[in-house]
Protein backbone atom coordinates (compact mmCIF):
# COMPACT_ATOMS: atom_id res chain seq x y z
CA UNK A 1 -2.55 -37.33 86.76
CA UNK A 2 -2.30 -40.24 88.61
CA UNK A 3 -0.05 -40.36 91.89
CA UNK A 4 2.87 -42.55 90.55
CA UNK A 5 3.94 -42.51 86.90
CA UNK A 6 3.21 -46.08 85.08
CA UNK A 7 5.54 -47.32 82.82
CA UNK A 8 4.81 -50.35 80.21
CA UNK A 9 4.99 -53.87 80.46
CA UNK A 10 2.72 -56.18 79.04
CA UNK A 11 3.68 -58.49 82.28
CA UNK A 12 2.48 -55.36 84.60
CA UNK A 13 -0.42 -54.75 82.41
CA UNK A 14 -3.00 -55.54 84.48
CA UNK A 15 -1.65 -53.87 87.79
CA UNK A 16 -0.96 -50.62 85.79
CA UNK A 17 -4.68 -50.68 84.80
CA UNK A 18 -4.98 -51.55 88.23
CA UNK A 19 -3.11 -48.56 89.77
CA UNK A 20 -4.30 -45.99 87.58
CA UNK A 21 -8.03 -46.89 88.22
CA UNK A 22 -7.34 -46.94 91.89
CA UNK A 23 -5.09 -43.51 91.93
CA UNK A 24 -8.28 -41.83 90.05
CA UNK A 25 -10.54 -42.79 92.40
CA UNK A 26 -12.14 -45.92 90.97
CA UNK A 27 -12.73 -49.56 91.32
CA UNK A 28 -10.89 -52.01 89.34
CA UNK A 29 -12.36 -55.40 87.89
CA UNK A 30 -11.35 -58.52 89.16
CA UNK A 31 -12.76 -60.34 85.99
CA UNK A 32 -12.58 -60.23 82.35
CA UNK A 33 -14.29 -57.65 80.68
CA UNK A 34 -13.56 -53.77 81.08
CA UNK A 35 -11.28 -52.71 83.44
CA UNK A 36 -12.89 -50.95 86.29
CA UNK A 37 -15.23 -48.84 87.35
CA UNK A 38 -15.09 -44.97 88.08
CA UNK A 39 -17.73 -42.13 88.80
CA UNK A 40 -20.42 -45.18 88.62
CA UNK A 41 -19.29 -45.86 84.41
CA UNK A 42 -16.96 -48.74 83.41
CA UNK A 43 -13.65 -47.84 82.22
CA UNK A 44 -11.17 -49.15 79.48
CA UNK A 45 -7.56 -48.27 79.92
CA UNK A 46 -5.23 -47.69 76.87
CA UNK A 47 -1.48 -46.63 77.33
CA UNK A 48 0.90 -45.12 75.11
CA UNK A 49 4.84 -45.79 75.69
CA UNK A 50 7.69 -43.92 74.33
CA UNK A 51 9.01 -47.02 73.24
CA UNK A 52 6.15 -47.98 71.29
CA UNK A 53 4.62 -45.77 68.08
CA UNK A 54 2.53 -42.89 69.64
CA UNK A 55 -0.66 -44.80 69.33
CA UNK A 56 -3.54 -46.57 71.76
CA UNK A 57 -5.07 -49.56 70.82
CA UNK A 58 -8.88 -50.20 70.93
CA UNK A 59 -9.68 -53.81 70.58
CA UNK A 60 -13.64 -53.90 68.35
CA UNK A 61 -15.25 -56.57 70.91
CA UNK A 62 -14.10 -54.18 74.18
CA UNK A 63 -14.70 -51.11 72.54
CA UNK A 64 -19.19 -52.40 71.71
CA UNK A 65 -19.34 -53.60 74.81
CA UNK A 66 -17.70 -50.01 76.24
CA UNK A 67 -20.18 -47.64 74.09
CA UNK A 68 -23.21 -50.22 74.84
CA UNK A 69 -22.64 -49.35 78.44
CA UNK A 70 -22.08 -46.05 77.87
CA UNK A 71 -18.58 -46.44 79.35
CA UNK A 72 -15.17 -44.34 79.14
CA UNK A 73 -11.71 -44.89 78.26
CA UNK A 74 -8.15 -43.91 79.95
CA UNK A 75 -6.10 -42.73 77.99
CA UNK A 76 -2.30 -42.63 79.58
CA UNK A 77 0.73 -40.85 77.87
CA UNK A 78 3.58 -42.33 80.07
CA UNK A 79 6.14 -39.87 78.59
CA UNK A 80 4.51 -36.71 79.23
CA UNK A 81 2.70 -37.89 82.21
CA UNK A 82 -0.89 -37.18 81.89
CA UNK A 83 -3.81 -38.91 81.36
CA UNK A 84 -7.10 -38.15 79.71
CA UNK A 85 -10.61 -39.54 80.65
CA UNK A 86 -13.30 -39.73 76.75
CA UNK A 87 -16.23 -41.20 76.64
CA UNK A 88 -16.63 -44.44 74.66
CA UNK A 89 -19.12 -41.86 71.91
CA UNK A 90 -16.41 -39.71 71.47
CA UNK A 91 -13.58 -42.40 71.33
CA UNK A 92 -16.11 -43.69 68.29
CA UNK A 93 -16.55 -40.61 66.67
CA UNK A 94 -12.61 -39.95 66.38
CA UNK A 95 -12.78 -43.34 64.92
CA UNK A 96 -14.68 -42.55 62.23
CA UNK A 97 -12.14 -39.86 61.33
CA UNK A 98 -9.86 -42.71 60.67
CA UNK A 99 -11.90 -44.48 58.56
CA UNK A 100 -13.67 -46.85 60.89
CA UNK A 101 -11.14 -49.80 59.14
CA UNK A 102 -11.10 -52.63 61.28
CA UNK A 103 -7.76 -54.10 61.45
CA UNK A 104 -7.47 -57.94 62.25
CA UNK A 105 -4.84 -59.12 64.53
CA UNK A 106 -4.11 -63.31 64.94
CA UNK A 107 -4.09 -63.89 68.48
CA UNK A 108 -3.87 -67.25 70.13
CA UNK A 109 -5.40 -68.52 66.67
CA UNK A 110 -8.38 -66.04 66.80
CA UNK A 111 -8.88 -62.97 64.97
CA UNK A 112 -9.08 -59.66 67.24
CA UNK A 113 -10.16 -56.80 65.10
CA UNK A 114 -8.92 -53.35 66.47
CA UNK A 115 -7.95 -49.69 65.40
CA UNK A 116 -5.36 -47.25 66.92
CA UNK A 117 -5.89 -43.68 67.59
CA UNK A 118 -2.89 -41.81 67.80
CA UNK A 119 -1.34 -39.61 70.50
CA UNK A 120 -2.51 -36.19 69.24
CA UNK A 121 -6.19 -37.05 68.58
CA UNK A 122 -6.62 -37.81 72.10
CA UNK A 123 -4.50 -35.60 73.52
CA UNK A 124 -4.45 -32.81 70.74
């Protein structure tokens, strides 16, 4: 687990990312796009609050351009304080147990598509 437990807020987003990349060992982007490197593969972060339902989000544009580069995601689970490093195949194949739906989410007049995973298909 990382050194210091991260807790959420959209504000902080970005230097949570930030800090968990870092405390693992990687290097964090300084531009849009995934959100760091680590072990030489880029990196997507996804957290899961208490306060929020015990899912991670994986946006559809981030996650092709993650499994094209044959990146990895993050996975954080504030609450019990561990994290959990997939790669980007995997993360697709336990969306296909879901159904592969696309969900489509208004944002700043655009449509995002996206799908959740939930807590205990990451984490078991």
């Amino acid at each position: 687990m990382p050194k210091q437990v991260h807790t959420w807020d959209r504000t902080f987003h970005t230097k949570v990312e930030k800090s968990i990349i870092e405390d693992l060992g990687g290097t964090p982007m300084k531009k849009k796009g995934y959100d760091g490197i680590l072990n030489g593969r880029p990196v997507e972060v996804r957290t899961y609050n208490k306060q929020r339902t015990p899912r991670f989000k994986i946006d559809k544009n981030q996650h092709d351009k993650i499994l094209s580069l044959n990146g990895d995601y993050i996975f954080v689970d504030v609450p019990n304080k561990r994290h959990k490093i997939i790669t980007a195949k995997k993360v697709d194949k336990l969306l296909d147990e879901n159904g592969h739906s696309w969900l489509t989410d208004k944002h700043s007049g655009k449509n995002w598509l996206h799908e959740y995973l939930w807590r205990n298909q990451v984490f078991g």
